[in-house]
C-alpha atoms as a PDB file:
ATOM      1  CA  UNK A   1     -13.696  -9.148 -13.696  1.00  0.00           C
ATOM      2  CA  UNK A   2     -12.807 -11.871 -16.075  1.00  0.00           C
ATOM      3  CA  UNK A   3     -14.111 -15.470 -14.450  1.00  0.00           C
ATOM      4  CA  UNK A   4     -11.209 -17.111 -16.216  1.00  0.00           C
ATOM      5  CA  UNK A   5      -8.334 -14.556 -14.547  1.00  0.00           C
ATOM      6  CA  UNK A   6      -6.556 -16.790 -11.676  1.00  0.00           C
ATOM      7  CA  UNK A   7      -8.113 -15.768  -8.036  1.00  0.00           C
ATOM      8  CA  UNK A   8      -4.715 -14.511  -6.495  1.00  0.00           C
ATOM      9  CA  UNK A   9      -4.723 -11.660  -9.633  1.00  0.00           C
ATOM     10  CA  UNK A  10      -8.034 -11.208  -8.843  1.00  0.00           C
ATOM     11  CA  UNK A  11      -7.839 -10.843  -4.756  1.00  0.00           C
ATOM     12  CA  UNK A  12      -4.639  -8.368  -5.867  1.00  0.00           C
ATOM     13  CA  UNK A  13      -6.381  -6.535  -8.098  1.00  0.00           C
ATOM     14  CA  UNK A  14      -9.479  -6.026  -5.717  1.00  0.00           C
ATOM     15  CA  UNK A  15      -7.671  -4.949  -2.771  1.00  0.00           C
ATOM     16  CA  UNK A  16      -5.101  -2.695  -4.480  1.00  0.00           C
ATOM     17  CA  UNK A  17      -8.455  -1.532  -5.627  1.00  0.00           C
ATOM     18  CA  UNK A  18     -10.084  -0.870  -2.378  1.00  0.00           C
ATOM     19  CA  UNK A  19      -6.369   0.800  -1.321  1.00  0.00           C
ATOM     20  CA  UNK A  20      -7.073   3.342  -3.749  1.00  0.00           C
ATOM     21  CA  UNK A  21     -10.429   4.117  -3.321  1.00  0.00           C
ATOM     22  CA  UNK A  22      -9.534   4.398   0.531  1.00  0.00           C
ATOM     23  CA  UNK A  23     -12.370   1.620   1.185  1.00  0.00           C
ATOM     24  CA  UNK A  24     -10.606   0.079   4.491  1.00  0.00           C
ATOM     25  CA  UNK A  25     -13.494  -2.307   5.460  1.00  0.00           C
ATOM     26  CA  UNK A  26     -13.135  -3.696   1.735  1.00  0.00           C
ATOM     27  CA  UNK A  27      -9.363  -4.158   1.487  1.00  0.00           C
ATOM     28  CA  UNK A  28      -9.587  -6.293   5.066  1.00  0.00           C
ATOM     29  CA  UNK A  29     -11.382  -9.514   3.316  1.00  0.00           C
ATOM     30  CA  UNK A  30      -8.422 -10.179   1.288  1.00  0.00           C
ATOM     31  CA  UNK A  31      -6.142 -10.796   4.071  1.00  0.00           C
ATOM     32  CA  UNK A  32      -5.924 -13.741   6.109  1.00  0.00           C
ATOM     33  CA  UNK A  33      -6.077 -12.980   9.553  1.00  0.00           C
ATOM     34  CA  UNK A  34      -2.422 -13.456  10.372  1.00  0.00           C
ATOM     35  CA  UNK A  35      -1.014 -12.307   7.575  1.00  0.00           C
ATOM     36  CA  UNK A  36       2.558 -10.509   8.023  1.00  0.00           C
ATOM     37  CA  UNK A  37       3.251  -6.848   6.689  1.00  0.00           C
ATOM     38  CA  UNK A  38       7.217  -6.666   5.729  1.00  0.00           C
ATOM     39  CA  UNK A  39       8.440  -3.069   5.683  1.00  0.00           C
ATOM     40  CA  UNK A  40      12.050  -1.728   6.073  1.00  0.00           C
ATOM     41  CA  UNK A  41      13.273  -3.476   8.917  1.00  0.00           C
ATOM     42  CA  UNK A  42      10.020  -3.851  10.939  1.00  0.00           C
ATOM     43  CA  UNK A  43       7.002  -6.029  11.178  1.00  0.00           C
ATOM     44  CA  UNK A  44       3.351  -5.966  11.575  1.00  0.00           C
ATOM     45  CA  UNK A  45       0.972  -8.967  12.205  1.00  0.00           C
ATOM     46  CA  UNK A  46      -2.822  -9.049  11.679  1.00  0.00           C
ATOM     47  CA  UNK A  47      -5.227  -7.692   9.562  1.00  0.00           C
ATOM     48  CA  UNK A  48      -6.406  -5.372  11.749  1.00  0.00           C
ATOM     49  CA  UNK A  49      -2.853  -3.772  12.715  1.00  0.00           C
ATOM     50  CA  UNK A  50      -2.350  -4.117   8.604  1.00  0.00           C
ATOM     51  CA  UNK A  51      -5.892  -2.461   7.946  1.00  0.00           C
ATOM     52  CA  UNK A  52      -5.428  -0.114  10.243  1.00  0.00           C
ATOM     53  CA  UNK A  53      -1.966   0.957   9.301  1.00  0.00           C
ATOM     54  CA  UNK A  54      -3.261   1.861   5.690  1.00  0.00           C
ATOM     55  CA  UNK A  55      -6.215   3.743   7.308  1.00  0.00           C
ATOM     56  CA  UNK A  56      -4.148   5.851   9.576  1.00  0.00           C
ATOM     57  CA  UNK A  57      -1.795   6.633   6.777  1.00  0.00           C
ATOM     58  CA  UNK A  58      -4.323   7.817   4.273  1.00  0.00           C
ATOM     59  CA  UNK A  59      -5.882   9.489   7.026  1.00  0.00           C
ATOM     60  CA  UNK A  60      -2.722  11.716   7.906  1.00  0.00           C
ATOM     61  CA  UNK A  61      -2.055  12.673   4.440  1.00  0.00           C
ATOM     62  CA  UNK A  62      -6.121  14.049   3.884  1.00  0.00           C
ATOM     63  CA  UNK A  63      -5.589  15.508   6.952  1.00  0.00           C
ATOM     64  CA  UNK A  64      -1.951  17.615   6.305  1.00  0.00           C
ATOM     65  CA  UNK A  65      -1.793  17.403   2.007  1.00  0.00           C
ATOM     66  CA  UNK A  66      -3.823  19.577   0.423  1.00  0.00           C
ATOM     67  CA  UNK A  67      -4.926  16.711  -2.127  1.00  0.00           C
ATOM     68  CA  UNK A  68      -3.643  13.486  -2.967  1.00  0.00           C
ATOM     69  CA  UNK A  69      -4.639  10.707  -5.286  1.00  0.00           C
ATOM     70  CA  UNK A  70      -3.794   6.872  -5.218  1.00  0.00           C
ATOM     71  CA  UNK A  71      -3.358   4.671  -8.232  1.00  0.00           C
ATOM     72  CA  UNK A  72      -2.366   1.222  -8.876  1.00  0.00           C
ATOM     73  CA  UNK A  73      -1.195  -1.312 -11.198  1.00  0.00           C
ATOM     74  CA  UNK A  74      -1.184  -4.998 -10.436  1.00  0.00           C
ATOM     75  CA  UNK A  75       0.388  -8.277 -12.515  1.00  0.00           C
ATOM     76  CA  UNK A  76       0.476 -11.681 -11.573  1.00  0.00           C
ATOM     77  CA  UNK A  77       4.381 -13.137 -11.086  1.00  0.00           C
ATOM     78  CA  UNK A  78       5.337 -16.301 -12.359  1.00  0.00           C
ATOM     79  CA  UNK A  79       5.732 -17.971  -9.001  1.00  0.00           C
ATOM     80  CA  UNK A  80       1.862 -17.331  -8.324  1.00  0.00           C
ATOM     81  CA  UNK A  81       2.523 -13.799  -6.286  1.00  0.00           C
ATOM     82  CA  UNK A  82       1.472 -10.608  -7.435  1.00  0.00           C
ATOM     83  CA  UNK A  83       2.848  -7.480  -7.568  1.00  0.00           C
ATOM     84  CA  UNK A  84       1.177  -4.111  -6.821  1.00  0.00           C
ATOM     85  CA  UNK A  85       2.816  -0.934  -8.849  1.00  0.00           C
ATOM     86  CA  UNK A  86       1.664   2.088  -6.265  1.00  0.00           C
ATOM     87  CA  UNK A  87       1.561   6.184  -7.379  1.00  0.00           C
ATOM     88  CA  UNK A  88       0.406   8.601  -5.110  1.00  0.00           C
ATOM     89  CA  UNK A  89      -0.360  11.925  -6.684  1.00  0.00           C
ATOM     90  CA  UNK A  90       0.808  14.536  -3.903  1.00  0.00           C
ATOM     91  CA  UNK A  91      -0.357  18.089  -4.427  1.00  0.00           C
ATOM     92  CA  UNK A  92       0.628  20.409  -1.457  1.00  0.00           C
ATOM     93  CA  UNK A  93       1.311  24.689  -1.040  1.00  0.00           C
ATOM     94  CA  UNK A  94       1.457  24.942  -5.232  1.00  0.00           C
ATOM     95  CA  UNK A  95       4.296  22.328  -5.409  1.00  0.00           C
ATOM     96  CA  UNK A  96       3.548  18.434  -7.456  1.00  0.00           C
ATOM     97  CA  UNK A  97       5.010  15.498  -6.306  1.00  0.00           C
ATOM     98  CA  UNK A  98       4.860  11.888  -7.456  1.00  0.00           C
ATOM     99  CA  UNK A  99       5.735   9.050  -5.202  1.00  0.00           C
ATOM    100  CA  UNK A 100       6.018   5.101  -6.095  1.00  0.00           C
ATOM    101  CA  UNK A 101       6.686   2.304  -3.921  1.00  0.00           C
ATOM    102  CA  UNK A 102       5.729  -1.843  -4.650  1.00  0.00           C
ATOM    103  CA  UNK A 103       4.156  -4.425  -2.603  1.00  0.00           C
ATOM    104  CA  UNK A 104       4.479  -8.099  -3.339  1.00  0.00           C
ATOM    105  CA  UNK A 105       1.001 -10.267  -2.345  1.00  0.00           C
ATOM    106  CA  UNK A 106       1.969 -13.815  -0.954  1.00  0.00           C
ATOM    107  CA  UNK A 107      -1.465 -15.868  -0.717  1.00  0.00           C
ATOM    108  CA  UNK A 108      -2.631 -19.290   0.693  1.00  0.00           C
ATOM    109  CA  UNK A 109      -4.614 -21.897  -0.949  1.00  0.00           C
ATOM    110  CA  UNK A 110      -7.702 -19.571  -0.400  1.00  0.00           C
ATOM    111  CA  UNK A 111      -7.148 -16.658  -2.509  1.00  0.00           C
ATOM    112  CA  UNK A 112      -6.201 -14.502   0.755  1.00  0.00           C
ATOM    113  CA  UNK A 113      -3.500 -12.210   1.251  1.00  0.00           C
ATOM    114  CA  UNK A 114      -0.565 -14.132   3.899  1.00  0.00           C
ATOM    115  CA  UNK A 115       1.989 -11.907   3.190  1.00  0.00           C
ATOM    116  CA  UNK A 116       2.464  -8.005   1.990  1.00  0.00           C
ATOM    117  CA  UNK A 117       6.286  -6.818   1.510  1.00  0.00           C
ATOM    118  CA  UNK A 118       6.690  -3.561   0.799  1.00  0.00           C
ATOM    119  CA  UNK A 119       9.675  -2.682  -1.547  1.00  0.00           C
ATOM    120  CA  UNK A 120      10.789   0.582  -1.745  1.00  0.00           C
ATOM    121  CA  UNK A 121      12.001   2.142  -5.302  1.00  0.00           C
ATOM    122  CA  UNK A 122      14.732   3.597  -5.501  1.00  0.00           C
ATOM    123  CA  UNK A 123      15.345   7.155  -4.521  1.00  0.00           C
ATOM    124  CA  UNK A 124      11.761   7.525  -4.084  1.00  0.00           C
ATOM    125  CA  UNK A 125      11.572   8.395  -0.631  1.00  0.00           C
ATOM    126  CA  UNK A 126      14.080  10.235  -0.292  1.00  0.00           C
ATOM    127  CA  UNK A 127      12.432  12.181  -2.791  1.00  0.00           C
ATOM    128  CA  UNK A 128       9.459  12.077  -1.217  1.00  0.00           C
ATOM    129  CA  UNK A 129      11.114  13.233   2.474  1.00  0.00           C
ATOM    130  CA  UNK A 130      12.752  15.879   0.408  1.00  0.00           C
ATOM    131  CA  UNK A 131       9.266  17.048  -1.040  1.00  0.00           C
ATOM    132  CA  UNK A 132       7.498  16.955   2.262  1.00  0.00           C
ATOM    133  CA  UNK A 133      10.435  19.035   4.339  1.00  0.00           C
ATOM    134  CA  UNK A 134      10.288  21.795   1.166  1.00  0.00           C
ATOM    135  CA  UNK A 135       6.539  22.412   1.710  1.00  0.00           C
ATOM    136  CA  UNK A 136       7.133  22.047   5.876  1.00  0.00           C
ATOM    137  CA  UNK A 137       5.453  19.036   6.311  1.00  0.00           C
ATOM    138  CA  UNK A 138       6.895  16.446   9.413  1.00  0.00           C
ATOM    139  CA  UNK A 139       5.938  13.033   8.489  1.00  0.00           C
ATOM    140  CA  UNK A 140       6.163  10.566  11.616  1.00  0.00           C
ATOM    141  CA  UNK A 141       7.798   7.357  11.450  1.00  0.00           C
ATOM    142  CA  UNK A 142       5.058   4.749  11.287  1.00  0.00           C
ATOM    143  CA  UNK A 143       4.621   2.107  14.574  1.00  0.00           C
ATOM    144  CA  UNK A 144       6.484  -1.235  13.969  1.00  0.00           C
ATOM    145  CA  UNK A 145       6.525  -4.547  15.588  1.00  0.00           C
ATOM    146  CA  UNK A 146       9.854  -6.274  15.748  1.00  0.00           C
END
């Protein structure tokens, strides 16, 4: 990576990275260890609850998809955030789907991650829900801290 790019676009770019690539033990390092997980209405604290949510997810979907493939896109925001453009590639019984959701990076003085939210897209999960229930897939609502 460029040594001149500013350290929070390059901790975003690395983990989104290590997201994709569905290298776990490498995403953890960017996140400070109490760094908070905004999603929906609920919660999640830690980078190991964080870590582990991301594992478990990618973990369902190799286990009930028949193939599926993570991209990314990341840009820096004025206010020194960055913002992570996710596309997940869902192939399943013949049928396509595509699926995009964002997550904006809050760091501290360090370079690590303090805070992930997770903004939904509009329309896109429904979509996605409506996908899944066409090819008879039951997705369960992930575990949230309130």
């Amino acid at each position: 990576m460029n040594d001149s790019m500013p350290e929070n676009l390059r901790s975003a770019i690395s983990f989104a990275s290590a997201l994709d690539r569905c290298t776990f033990d490498e995403a953890g390092p960017y996140l400070a260890d109490r760094c908070v997980y905004l999603m929906g209405a609920g919660r999640m604290v830690g980078r190991g609850p964080i870590i582990d949510s991301y594992r478990e997810n990618a973990e369902w979907a190799e286990r009930v998809l028949d193939e599926i493939h993570y991209e990314s896109n990341v840009h820096l925001c004025a206010d020194g955030r960055a913002e992570i453009s996710f596309t997940d590639h869902i192939f399943h019984r013949g049928r396509r789907h595509t699926y995009r959701c964002r997550q904006v990076l809050s760091f501290d003085q360090d370079g690590l991650i303090v805070r992930i939210e997770h903004v939904e897209i509009a329309g896109q999960r429904d979509h996605l829900d409506a996908f899944l229930g066409q090819c008879g897939v039951d997705r369960p609502s992930p575990e949230r801290d309130p």
